[in-house]
N, C-alpha and C. Protein backbone atom coordinates (compact mmCIF):
# COMPACT_ATOMS: atom_id res chain seq x y z
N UNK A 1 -10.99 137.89 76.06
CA UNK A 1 -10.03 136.81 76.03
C UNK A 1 -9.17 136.97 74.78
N UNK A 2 -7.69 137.03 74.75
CA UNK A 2 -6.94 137.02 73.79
C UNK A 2 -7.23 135.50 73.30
N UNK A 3 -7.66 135.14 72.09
CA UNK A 3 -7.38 133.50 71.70
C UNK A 3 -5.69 133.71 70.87
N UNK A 4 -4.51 134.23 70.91
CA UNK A 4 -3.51 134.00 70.50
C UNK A 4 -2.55 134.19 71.16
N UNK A 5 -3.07 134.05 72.89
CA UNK A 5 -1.94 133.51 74.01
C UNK A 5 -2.95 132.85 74.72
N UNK A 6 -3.61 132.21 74.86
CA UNK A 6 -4.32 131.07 74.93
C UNK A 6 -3.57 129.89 74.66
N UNK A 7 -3.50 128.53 75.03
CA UNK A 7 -3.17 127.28 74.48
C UNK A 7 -4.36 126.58 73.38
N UNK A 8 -3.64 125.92 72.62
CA UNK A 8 -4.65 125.28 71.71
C UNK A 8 -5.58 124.38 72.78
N UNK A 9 -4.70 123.61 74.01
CA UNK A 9 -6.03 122.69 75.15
C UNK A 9 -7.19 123.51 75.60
N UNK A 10 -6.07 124.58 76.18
CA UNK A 10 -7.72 125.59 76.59
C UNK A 10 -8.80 126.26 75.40
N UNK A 11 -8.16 126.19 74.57
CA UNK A 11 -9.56 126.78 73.52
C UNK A 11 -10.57 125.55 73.04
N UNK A 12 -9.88 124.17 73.38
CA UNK A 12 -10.32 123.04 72.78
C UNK A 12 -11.20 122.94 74.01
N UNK A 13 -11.19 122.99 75.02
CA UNK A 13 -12.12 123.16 76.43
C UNK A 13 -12.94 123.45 76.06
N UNK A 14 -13.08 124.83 76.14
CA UNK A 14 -13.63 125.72 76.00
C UNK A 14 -14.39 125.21 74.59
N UNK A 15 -14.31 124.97 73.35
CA UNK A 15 -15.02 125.04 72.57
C UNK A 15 -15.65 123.38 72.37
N UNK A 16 -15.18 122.54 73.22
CA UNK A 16 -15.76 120.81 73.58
C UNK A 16 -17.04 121.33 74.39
N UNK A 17 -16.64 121.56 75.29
CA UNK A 17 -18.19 121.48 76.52
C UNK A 17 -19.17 122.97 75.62
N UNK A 18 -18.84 123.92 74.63
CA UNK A 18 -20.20 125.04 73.81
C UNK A 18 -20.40 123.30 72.61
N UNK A 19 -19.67 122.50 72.66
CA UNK A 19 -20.31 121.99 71.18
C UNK A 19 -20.62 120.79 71.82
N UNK A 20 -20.17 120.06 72.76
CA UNK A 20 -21.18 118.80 73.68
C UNK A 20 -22.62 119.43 73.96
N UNK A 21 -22.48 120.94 74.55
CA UNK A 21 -24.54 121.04 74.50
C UNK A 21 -24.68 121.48 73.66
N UNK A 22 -24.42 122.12 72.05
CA UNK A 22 -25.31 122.35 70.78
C UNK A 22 -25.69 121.00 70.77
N UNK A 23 -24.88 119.89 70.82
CA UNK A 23 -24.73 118.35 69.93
C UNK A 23 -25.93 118.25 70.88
N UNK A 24 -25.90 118.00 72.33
CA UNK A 24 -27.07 117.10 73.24
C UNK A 24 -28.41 118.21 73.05
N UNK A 25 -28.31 119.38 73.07
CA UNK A 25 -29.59 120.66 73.34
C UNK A 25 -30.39 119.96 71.82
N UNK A 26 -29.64 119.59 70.61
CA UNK A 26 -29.91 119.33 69.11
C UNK A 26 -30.82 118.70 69.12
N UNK A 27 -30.16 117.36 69.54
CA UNK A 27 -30.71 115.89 69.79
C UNK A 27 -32.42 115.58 70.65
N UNK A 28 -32.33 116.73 71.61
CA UNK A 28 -32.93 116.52 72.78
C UNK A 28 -33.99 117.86 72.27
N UNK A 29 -33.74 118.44 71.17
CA UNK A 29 -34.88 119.54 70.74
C UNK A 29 -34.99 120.55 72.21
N UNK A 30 -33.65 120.82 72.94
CA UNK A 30 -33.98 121.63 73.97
C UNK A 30 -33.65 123.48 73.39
N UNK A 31 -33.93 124.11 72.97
CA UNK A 31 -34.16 125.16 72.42
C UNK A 31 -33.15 126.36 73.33
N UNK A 32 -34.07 126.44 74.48
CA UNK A 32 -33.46 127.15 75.05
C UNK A 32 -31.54 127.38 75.34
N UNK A 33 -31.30 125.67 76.20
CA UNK A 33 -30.04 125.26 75.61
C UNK A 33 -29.35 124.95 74.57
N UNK A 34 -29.74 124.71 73.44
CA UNK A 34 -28.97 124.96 72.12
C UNK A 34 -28.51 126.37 71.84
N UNK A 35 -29.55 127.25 72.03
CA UNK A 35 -28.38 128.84 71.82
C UNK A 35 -27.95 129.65 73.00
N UNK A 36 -27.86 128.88 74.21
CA UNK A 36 -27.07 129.97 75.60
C UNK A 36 -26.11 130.60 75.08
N UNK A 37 -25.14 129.79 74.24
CA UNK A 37 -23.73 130.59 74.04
C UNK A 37 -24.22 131.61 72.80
N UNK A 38 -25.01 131.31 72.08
CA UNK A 38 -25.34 132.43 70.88
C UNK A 38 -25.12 133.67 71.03
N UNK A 39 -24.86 134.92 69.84
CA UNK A 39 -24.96 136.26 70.00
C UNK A 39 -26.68 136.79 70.15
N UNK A 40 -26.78 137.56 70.19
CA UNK A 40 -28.23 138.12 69.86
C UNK A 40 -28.78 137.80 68.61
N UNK A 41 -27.37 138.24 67.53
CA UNK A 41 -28.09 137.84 66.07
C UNK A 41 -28.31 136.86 65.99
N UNK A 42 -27.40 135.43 66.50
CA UNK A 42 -27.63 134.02 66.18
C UNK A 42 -29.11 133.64 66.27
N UNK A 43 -28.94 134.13 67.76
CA UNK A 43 -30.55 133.69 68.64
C UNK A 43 -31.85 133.80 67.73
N UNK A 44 -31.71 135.05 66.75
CA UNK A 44 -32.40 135.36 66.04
C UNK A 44 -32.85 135.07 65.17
N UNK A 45 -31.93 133.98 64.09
CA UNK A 45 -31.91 133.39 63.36
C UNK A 45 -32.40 131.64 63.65
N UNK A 46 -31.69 131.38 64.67
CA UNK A 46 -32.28 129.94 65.31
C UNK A 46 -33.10 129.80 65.82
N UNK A 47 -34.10 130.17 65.30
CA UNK A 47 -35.14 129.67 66.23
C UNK A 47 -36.18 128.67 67.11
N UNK A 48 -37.26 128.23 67.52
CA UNK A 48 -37.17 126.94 68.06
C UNK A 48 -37.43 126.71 67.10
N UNK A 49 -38.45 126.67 66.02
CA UNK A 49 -38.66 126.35 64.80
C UNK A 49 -38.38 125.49 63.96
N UNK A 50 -37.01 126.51 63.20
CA UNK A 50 -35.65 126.40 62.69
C UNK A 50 -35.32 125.40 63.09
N UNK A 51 -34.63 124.92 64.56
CA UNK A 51 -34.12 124.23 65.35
C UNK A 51 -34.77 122.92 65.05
N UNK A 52 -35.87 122.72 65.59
CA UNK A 52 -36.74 121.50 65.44
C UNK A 52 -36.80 121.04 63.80
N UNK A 53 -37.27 121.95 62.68
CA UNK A 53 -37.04 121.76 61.40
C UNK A 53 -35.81 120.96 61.12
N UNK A 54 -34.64 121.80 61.33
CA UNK A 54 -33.25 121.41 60.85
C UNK A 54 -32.71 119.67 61.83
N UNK A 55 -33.11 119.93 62.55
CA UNK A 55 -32.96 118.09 63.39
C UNK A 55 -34.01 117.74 62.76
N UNK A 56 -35.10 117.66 62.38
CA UNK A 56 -35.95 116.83 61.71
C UNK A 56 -35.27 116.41 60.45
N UNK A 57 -34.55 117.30 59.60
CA UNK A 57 -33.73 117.02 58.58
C UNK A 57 -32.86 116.12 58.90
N UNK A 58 -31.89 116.52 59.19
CA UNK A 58 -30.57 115.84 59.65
C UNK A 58 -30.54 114.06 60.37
N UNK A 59 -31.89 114.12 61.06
CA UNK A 59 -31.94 113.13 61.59
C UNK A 59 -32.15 111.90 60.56
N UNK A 60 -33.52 112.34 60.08
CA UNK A 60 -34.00 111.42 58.86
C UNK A 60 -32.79 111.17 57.71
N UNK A 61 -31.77 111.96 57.45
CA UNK A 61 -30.79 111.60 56.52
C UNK A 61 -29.64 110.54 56.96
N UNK A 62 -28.94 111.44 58.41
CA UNK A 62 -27.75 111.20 58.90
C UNK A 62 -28.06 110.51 60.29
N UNK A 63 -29.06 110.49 60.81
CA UNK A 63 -29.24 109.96 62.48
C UNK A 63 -28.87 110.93 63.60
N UNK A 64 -28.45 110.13 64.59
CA UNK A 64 -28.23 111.21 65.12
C UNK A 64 -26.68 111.71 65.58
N UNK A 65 -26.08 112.88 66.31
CA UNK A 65 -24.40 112.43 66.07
C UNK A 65 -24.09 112.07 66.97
N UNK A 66 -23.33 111.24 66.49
CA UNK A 66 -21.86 110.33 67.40
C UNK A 66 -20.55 111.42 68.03
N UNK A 67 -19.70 110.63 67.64
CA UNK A 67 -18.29 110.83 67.93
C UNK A 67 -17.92 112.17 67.06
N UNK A 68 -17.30 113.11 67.03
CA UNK A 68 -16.83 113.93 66.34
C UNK A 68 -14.78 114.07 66.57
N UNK A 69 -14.27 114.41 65.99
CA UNK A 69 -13.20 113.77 65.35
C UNK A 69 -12.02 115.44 65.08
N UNK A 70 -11.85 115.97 66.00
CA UNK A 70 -10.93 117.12 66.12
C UNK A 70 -9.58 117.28 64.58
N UNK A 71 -10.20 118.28 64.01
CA UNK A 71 -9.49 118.75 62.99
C UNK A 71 -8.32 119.97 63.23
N UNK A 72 -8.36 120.99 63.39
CA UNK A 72 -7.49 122.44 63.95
C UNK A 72 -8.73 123.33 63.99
N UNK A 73 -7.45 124.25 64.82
CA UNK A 73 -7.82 125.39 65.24
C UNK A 73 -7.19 126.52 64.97
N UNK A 74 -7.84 127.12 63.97
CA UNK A 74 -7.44 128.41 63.18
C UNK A 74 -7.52 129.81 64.20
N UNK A 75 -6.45 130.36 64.38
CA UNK A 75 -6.65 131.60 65.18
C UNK A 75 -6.27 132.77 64.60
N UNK A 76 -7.52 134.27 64.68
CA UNK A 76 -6.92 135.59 63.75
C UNK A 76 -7.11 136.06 65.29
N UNK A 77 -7.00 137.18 64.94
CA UNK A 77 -6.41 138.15 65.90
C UNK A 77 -7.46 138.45 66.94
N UNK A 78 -8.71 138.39 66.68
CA UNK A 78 -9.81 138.88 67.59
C UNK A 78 -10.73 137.36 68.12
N UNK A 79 -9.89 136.37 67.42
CA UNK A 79 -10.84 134.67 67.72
C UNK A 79 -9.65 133.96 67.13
N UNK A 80 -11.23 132.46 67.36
CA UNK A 80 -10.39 131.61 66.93
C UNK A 80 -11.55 130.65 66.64
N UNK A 81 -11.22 129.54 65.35
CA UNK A 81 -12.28 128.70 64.51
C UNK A 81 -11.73 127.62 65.00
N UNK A 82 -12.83 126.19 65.42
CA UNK A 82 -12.01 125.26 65.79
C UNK A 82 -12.60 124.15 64.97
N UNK A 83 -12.54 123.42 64.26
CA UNK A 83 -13.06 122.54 62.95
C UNK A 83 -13.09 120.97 63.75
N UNK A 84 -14.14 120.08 63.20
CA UNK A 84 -14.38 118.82 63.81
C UNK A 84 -14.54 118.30 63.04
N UNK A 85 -14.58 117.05 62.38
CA UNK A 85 -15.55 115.63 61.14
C UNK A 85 -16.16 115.47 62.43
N UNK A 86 -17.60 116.01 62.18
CA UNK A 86 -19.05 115.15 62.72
C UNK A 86 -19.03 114.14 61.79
N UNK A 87 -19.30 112.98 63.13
CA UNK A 87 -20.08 111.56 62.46
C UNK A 87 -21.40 111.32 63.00
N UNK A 88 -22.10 110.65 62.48
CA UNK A 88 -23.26 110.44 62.97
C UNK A 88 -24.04 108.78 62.98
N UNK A 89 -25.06 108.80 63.75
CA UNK A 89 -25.13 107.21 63.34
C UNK A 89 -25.79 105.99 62.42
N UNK A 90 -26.47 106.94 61.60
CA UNK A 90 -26.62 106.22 60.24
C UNK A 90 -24.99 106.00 59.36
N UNK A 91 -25.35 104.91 58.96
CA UNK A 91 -23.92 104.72 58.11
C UNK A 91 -24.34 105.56 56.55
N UNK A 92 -23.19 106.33 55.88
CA UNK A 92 -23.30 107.28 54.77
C UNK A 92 -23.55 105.68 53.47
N UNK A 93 -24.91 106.72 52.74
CA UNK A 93 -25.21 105.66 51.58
C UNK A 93 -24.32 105.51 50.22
N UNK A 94 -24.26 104.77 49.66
CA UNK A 94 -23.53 104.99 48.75
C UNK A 94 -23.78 104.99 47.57
C-alpha cells in the first residue's frame, strides 16, 4: 500500500478499527487479539505476560480507556504514523 496516495479518511479507517481492538483485546486481557496486526518482532516482545502486566499497570493508575481524540497523521515514504490523546476513565490527579 502506498500511504502517500492514500487519503488521510482511509488511513484513519484503517488505523481506527487496528486501534478499537488493541484498546478492547487490552481491556478484555484477550492476548491473542491484541497482537493480530503485530510484526513477528512485536509479537515477540508482547507477550501475554507483558500484556496482562502492563494493563495491570495502567489500569490501577489511569482506568480504563475512553474516548481517544485524533491528533495527525504523519506520512514518510514507506508509512504513515497516526497520533491520538488517549483518555481514560479515572480523572488525572493533581
Amino acid at each position: 500500500m502506498n500511504w502517500l496516495e492514500i487519503s488521510e479518511s482511509e488511513i484513519l479507517a484503517i488505523a481506527n478499527s487496528i486501534m478499537d481492538n488493541l484498546m478492547q483485546a487490552s481491556t478484555d486481557i484477550d492476548h491473542e487479539r491484541h497482537v493480530r496486526d503485530f510484526t513477528e518482532q512485536l509479537k515477540a516482545i508482547v507477550t501475554k505476560e507483558n500484556l496482562a502486566a502492563q494493563r495491570k499497570e495502567y489500569q490501577a493508575k489511569l482506568g480504563n480507556f475512553s474516548e481517544r481524540e485524533f491528533v495527525a497523521v504523519y506520512r514518510k515514504e514507506t508509512d504513515a504514523a497516526v497520533f491520538w490523546k488517549q483518555k481514560y476513565t479515572k480523572p488525572k490527579s493533581t
